[in-house]
Protein backbone atom coordinates (compact mmCIF):
# COMPACT_ATOMS: atom_id res chain seq x y z
CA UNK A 1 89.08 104.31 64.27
CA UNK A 2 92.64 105.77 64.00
CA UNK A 3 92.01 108.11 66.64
CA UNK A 4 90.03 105.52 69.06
CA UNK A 5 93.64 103.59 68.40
CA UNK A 6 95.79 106.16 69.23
CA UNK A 7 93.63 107.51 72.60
CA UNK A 8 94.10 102.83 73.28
CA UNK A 9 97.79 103.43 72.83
CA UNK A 10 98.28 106.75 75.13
CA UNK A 11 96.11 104.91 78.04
CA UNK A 12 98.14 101.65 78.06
CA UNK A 13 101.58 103.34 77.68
CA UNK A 14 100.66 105.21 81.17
CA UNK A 15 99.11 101.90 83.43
CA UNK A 16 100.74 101.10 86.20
CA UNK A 17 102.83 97.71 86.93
CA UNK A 18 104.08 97.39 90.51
CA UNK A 19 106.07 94.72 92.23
CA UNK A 20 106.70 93.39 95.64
CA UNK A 21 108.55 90.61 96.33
CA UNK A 22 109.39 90.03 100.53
CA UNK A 23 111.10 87.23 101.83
CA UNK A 24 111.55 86.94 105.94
CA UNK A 25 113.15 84.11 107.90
CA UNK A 26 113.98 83.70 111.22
CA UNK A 27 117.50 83.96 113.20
CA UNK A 28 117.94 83.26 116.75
CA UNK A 29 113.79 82.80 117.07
CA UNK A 30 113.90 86.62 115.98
CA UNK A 31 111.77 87.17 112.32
CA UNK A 32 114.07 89.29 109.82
CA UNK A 33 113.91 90.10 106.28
CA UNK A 34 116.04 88.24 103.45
CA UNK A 35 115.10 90.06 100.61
CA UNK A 36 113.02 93.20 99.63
CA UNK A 37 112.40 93.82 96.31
CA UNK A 38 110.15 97.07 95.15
CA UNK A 39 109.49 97.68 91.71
CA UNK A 40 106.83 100.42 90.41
CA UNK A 41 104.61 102.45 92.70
CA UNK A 42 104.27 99.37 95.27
CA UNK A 43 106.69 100.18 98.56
CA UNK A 44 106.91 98.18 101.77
CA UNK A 45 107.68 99.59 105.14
CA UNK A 46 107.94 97.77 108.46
CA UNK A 47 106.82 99.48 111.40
CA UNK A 48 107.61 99.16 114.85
CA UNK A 49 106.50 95.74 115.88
CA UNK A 50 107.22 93.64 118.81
CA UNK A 51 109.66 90.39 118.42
CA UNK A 52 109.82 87.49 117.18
CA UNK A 53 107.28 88.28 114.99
CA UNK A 54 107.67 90.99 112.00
CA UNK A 55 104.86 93.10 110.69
CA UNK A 56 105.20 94.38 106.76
CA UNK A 57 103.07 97.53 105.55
CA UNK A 58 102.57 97.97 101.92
CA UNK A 59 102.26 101.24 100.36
CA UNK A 60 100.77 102.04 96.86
CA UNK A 61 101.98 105.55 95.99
CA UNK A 62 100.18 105.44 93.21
CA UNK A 63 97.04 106.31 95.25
CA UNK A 64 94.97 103.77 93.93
CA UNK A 65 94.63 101.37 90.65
CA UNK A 66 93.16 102.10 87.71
CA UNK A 67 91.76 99.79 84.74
CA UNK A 68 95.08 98.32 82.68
CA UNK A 69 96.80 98.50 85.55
CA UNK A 70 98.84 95.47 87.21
CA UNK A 71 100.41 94.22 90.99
CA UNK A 72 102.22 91.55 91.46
CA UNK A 73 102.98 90.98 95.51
CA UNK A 74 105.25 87.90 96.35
CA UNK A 75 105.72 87.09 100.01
CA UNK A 76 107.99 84.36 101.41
CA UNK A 77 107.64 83.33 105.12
CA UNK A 78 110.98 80.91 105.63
CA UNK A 79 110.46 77.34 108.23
CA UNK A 80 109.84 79.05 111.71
CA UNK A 81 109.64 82.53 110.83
CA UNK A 82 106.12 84.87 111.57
CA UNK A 83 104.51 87.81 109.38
CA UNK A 84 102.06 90.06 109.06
CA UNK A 85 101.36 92.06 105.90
CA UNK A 86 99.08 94.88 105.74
CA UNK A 87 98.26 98.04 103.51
CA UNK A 88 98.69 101.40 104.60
CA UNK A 89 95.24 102.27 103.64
CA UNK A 90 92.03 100.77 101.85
CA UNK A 91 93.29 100.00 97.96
CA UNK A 92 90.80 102.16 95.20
CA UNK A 93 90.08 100.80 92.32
CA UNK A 94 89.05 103.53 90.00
CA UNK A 95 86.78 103.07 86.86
CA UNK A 96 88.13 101.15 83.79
CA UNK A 97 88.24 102.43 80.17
CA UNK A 98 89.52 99.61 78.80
CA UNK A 99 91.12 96.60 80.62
CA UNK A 100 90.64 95.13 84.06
CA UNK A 101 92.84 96.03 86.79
CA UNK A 102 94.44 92.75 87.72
CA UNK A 103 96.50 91.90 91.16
CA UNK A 104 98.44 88.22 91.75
CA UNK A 105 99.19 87.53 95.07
CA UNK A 106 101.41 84.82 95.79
CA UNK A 107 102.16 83.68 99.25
CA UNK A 108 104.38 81.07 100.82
CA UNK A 109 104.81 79.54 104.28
CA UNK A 110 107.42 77.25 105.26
CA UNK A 111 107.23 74.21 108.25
CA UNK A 112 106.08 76.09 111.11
CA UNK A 113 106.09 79.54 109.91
CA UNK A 114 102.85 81.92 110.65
CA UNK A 115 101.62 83.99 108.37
CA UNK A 116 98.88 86.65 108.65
CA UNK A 117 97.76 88.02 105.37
CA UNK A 118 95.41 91.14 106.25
CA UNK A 119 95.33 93.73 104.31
CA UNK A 120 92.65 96.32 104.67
CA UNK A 121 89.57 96.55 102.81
CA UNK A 122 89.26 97.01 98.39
CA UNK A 123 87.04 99.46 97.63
CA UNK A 124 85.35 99.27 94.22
CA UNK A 125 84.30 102.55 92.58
CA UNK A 126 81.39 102.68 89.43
CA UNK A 127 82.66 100.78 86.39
CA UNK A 128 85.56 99.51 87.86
CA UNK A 129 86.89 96.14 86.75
CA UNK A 130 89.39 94.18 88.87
CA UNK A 131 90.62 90.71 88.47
CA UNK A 132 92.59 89.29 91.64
CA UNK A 133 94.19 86.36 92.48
CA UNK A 134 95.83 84.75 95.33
CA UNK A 135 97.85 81.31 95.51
CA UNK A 136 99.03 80.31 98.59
CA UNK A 137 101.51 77.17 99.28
CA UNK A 138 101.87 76.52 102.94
CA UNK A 139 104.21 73.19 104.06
CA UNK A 140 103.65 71.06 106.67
CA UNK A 141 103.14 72.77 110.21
CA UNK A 142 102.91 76.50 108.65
CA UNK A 143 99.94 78.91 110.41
CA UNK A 144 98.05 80.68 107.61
CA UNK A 145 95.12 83.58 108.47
CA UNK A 146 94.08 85.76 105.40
CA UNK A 147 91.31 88.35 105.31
CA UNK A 148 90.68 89.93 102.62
CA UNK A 149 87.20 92.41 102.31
CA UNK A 150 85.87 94.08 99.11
CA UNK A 151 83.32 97.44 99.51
CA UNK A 152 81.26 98.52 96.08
CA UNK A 153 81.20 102.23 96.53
CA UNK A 154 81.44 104.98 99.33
CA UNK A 155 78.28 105.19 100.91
CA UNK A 156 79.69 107.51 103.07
CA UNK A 157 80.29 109.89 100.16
CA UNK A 158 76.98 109.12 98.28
CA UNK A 159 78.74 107.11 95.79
CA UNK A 160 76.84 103.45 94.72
CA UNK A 161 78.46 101.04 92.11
CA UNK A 162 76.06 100.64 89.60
CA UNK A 163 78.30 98.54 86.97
CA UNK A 164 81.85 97.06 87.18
CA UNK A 165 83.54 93.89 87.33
CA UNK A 166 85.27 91.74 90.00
CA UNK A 167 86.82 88.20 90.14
CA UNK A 168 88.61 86.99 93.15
CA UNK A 169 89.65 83.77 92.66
CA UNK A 170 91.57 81.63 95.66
CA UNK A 171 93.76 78.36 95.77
CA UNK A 172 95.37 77.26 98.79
CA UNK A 173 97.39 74.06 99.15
CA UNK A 174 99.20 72.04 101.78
CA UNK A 175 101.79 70.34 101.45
CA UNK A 176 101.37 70.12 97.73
CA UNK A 177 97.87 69.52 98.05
CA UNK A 178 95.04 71.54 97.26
CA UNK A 179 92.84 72.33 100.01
CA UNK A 180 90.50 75.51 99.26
CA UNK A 181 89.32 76.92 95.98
CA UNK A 182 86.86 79.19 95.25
CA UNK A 183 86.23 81.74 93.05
CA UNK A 184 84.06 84.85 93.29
CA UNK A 185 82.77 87.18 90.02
CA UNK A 186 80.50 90.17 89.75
CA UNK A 187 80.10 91.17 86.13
CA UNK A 188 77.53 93.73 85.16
CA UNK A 189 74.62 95.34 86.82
CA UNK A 190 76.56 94.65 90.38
CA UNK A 191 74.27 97.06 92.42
CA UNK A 192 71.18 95.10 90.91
CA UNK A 193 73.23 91.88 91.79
CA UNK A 194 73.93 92.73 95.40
CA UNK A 195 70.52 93.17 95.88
CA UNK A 196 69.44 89.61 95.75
CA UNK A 197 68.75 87.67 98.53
CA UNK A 198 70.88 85.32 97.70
CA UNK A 199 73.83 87.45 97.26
CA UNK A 200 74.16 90.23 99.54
CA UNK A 201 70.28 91.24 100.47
CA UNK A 202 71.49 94.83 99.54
CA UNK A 203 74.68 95.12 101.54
CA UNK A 204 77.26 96.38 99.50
CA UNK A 205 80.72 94.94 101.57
CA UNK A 206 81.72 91.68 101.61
CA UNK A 207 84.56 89.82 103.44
CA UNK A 208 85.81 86.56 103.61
CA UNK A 209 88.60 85.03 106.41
CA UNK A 210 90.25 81.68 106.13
CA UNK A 211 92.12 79.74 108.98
CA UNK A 212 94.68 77.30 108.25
CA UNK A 213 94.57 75.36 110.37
CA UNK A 214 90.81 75.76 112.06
CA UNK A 215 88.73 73.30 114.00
CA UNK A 216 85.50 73.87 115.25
CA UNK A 217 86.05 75.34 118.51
CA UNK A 218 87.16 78.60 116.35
CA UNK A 219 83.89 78.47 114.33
CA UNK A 220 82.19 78.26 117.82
CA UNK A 221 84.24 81.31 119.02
CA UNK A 222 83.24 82.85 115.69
CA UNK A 223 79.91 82.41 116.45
CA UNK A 224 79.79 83.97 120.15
CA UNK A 225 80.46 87.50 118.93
CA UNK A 226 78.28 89.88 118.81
CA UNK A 227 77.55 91.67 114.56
CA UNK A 228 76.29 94.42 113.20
CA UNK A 229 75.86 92.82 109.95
CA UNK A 230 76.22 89.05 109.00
CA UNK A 231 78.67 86.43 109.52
CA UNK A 232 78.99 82.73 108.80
CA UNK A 233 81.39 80.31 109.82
CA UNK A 234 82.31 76.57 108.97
CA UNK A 235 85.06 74.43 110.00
CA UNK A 236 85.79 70.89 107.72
CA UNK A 237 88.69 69.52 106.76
CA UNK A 238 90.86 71.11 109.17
CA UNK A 239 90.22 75.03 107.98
CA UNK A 240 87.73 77.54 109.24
CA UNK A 241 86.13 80.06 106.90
CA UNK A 242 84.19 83.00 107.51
CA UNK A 243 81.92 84.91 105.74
CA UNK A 244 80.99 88.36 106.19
CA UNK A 245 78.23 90.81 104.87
CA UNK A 246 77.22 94.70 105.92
CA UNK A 247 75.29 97.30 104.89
CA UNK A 248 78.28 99.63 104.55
CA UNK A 249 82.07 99.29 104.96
CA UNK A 250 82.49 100.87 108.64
CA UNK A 251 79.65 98.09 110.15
CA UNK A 252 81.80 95.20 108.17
CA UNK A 253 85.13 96.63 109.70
CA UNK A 254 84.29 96.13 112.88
CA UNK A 255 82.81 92.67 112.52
CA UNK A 256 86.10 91.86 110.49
CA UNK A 257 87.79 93.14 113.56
CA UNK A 258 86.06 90.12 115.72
CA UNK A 259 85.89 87.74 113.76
CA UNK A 260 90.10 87.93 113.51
CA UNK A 261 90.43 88.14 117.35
CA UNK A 262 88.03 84.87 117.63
CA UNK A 263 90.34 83.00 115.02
CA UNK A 264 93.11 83.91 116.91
CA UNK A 265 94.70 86.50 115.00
CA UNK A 266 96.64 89.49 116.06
CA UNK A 267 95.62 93.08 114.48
CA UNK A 268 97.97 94.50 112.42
CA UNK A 269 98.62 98.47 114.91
CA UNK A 270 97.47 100.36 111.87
CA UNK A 271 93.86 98.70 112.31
CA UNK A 272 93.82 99.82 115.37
CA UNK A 273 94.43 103.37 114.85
């Protein structure tokens, strides 16, 4: 028991807790950034990108995140300003010996500010457990798109998740009020799971895109592309929502790739590459 204690004590003194908190605004119809904050293995970098917008990369020199481990991403888009955050490359989450890897996300928009929240896809490896969240507050006027995709396992690689853990859990509001929740969780036997009709019919990467503000003719537009896997779309209530499901993670990239185009949305250049 002592040394089951001691191994506990060794793993949580070495997790990982990582910070980001960005704030842009705009000046002379030109985005800039206000404040940059970096804290643990999380960096941000800002390519090249064309004005007035401003495009934000994030970088997790850690490599990947591991079970215990926690991220805490803040991003501020001031009245007028536009961003686009990204990642620098598809986040790993690596099997969990104890507790579950957890990310908050917390994103802000001010009036009339567009942002673009699109990072690239979360792969899951066997037993890994992650718990994310993301809490968005967007005034009146503000432009939010957010993507966010989730593949269980390399196929590429041979590698299946058998068991593991995910929750997801989303709350957008306007002005104050809330106007999208869900939440999605995976706990168990996921492969078993994702075999179900009525969960993934055996595909093993899922995605899900949100428009703030969307109408139907971007559902329509949605629905005039062309998949390799399968997509859904709805409009109500002034958003647009997309759903997304593929037999591996390279077919749901480049249906996650059209269905961001048809909603209007502008790639982030290291998608494109």
């Amino acid at each position: 028991m002592q040394e089951a204690t001691a191994l506990h004590s060794v793993f949580a003194a070495n997790r990982s807790a990582g910070r980001i908190a960005l704030t842009v605004a705009a000046e002379a119809g030109v985005t800039r950034r206000r404040q940059v904050y970096e804290d643990g293995p999380l960096r941000i970098r800002f390519p090249n990108s064309a004005p007035p917008g401003l495009e934000a990369m994030i970088v997790n020199t850690a490599g990947g995140i591991a079970g215990g481990d926690r991220h805490e991403l803040d991003i501020g888009v001031m009245d007028g300003a536009a961003l686009t955050v990204t990642t620098a490359a598809a986040e790993k989450i690596y099997r969990a010996l104890g507790p579950d890897a957890e990310i908050a996300v917390k994103l802000a928009a001010g009036a009339e500010a567009r942002l673009s929240w699109l990072p690239q896809e979360t792969i899951l490896f066997d037993r890994a457990r992650l718990k994310r969240s993301i809490e968005a507050d967007l005034a009146p006027g503000a432009t939010l798109l957010m993507a966010e995709a989730v593949v269980f396992g390399r196929s590429a690689m041979g590698e299946a998740v058998e068991e593991g853990a995910l929750t997801d859990r989303w709350r957008v509001r306007r002005d104050g009020q809330l106007v999208f929740a869900e939440t999605v969780r995976l706990d168990g036997a996921i492969a078993r799971m994702l075999r179900e009709p009525a969960v993934a019919r055996g595909g093993i990467a899922i995605a899900t895109v949100l428009a703030v503000p969307g109408d139907q003719a971007m559902a329509d537009c949605v629905r005039a592309q062309t998949f390799c896997g399968e997509v859904g779309v709805s409009a109500w209530n002034g958003l647009a929502v997309a759903r997304l499901c593929a037999k591996d993670g390279e077919d749901l990239r480049r249906d996650l790739v059209a269905v961001i185009a048809a909603l209007g949305g502008t790639l982030p250049r290291l998608w494109l590459n």
